[in-house]
Protein backbone atom coordinates (compact mmCIF):
# COMPACT_ATOMS: atom_id res chain seq x y z
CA UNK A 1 125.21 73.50 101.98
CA UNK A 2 126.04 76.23 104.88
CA UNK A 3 123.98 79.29 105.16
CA UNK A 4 126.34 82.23 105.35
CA UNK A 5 125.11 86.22 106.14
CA UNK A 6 127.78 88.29 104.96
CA UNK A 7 128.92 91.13 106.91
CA UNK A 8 126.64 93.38 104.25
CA UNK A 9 123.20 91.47 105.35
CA UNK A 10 123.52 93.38 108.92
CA UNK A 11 123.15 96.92 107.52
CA UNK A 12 119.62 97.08 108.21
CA UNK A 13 119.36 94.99 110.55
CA UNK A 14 118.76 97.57 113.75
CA UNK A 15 116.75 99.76 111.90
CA UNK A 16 114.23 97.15 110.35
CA UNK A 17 114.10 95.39 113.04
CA UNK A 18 115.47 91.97 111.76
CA UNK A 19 117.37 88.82 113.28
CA UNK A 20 119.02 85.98 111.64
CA UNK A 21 116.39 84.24 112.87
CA UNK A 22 113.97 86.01 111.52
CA UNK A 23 115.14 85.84 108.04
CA UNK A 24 116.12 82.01 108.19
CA UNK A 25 112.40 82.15 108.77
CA UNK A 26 111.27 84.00 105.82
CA UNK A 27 113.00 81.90 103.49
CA UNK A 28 111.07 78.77 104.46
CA UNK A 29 107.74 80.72 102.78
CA UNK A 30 108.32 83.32 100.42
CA UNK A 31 105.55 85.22 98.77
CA UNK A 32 108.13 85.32 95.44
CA UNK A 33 111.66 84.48 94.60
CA UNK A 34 113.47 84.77 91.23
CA UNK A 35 117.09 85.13 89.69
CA UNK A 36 117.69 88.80 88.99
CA UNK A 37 120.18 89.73 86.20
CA UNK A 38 120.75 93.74 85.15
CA UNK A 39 122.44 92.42 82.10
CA UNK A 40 119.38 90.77 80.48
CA UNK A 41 116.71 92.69 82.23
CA UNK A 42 116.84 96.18 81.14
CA UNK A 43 114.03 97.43 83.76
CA UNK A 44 116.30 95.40 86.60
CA UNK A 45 117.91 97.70 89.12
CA UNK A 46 121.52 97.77 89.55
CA UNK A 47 122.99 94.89 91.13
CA UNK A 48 126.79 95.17 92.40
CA UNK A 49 127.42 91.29 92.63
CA UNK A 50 128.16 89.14 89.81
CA UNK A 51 125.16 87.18 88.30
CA UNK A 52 123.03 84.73 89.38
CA UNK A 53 121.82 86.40 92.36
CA UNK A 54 118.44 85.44 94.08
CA UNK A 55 115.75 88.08 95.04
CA UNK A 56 113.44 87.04 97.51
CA UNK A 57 110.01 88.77 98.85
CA UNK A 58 109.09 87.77 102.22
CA UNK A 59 107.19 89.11 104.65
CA UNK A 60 108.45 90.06 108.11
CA UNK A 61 107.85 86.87 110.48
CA UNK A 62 104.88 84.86 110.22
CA UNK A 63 100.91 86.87 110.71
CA UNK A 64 102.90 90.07 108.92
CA UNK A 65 100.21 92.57 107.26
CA UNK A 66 100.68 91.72 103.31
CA UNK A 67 102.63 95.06 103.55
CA UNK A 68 105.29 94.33 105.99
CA UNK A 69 107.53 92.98 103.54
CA UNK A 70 111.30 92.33 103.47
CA UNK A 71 113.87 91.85 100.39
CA UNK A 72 116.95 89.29 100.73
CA UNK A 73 119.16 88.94 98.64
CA UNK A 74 120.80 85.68 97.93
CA UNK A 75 124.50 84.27 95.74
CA UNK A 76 125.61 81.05 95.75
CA UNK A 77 129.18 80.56 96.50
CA UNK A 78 130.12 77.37 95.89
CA UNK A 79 128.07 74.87 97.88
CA UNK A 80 127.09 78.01 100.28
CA UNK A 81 124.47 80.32 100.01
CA UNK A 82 125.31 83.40 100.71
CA UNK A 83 123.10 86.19 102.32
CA UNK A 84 124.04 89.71 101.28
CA UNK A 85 121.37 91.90 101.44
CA UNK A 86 118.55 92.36 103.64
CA UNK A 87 115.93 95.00 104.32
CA UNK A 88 112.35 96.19 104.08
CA UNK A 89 110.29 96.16 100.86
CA UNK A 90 112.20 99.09 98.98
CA UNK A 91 110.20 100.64 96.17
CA UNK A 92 113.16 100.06 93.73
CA UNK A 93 112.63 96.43 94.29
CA UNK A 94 108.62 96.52 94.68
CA UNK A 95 108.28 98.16 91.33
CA UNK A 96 110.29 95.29 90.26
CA UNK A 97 107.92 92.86 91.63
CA UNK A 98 105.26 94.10 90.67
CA UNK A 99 106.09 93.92 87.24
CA UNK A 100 107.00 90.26 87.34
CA UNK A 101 105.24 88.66 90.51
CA UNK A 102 102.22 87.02 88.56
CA UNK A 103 104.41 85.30 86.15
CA UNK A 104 105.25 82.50 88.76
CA UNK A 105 108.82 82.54 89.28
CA UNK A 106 108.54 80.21 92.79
């Protein structure tokens, strides 16, 4: 399995302050993760890639504050994951979270 960032994962990049690096990082301990799905999750925000797509919640880089939070956004293509989304803790996707993070989707 290769680890791919599409060209979309760098739009926040220089403005959150983010690296590949970084974000290979994050995934190794996320605070939550779960499969996100608009068409059987009514109170899911729009998602423009087809189903099953990964939502994780991670913070920053490792000693974050518990609010310095980043979202990534994860398909599977094939054997590949693919990155596609990256940026800080929106409150689209926090509300989401919060709504769902003590049901213990890790």
């Amino acid at each position: 399995m290769s680890i791919i960032f599409d060209q979309s994962a760098y739009k926040h990049f220089a403005e959150d302050r983010l690296s590949e690096d970084q974000i290979m990082k994050a995934l190794r301990s996320p605070l939550w993760a779960a499969l996100v799905d608009p068409h059987n999750d009514a109170s899911c925000p729009p998602i423009h890639l087809k189903p099953p797509v990964t939502l994780f919640i991670c913070k920053r880089h490792p000693g974050a504050l518990d609010n310095d939070l980043i979202e990534i956004f994860v398909t599977m293509r094939g054997h590949d994951m693919h990155i596609f989304h990256v940026e800080h803790l929106t409150d689209r996707w926090k509300s989401y979270w919060r709504r769902y993070k003590d049901h213990g989707q890790i």
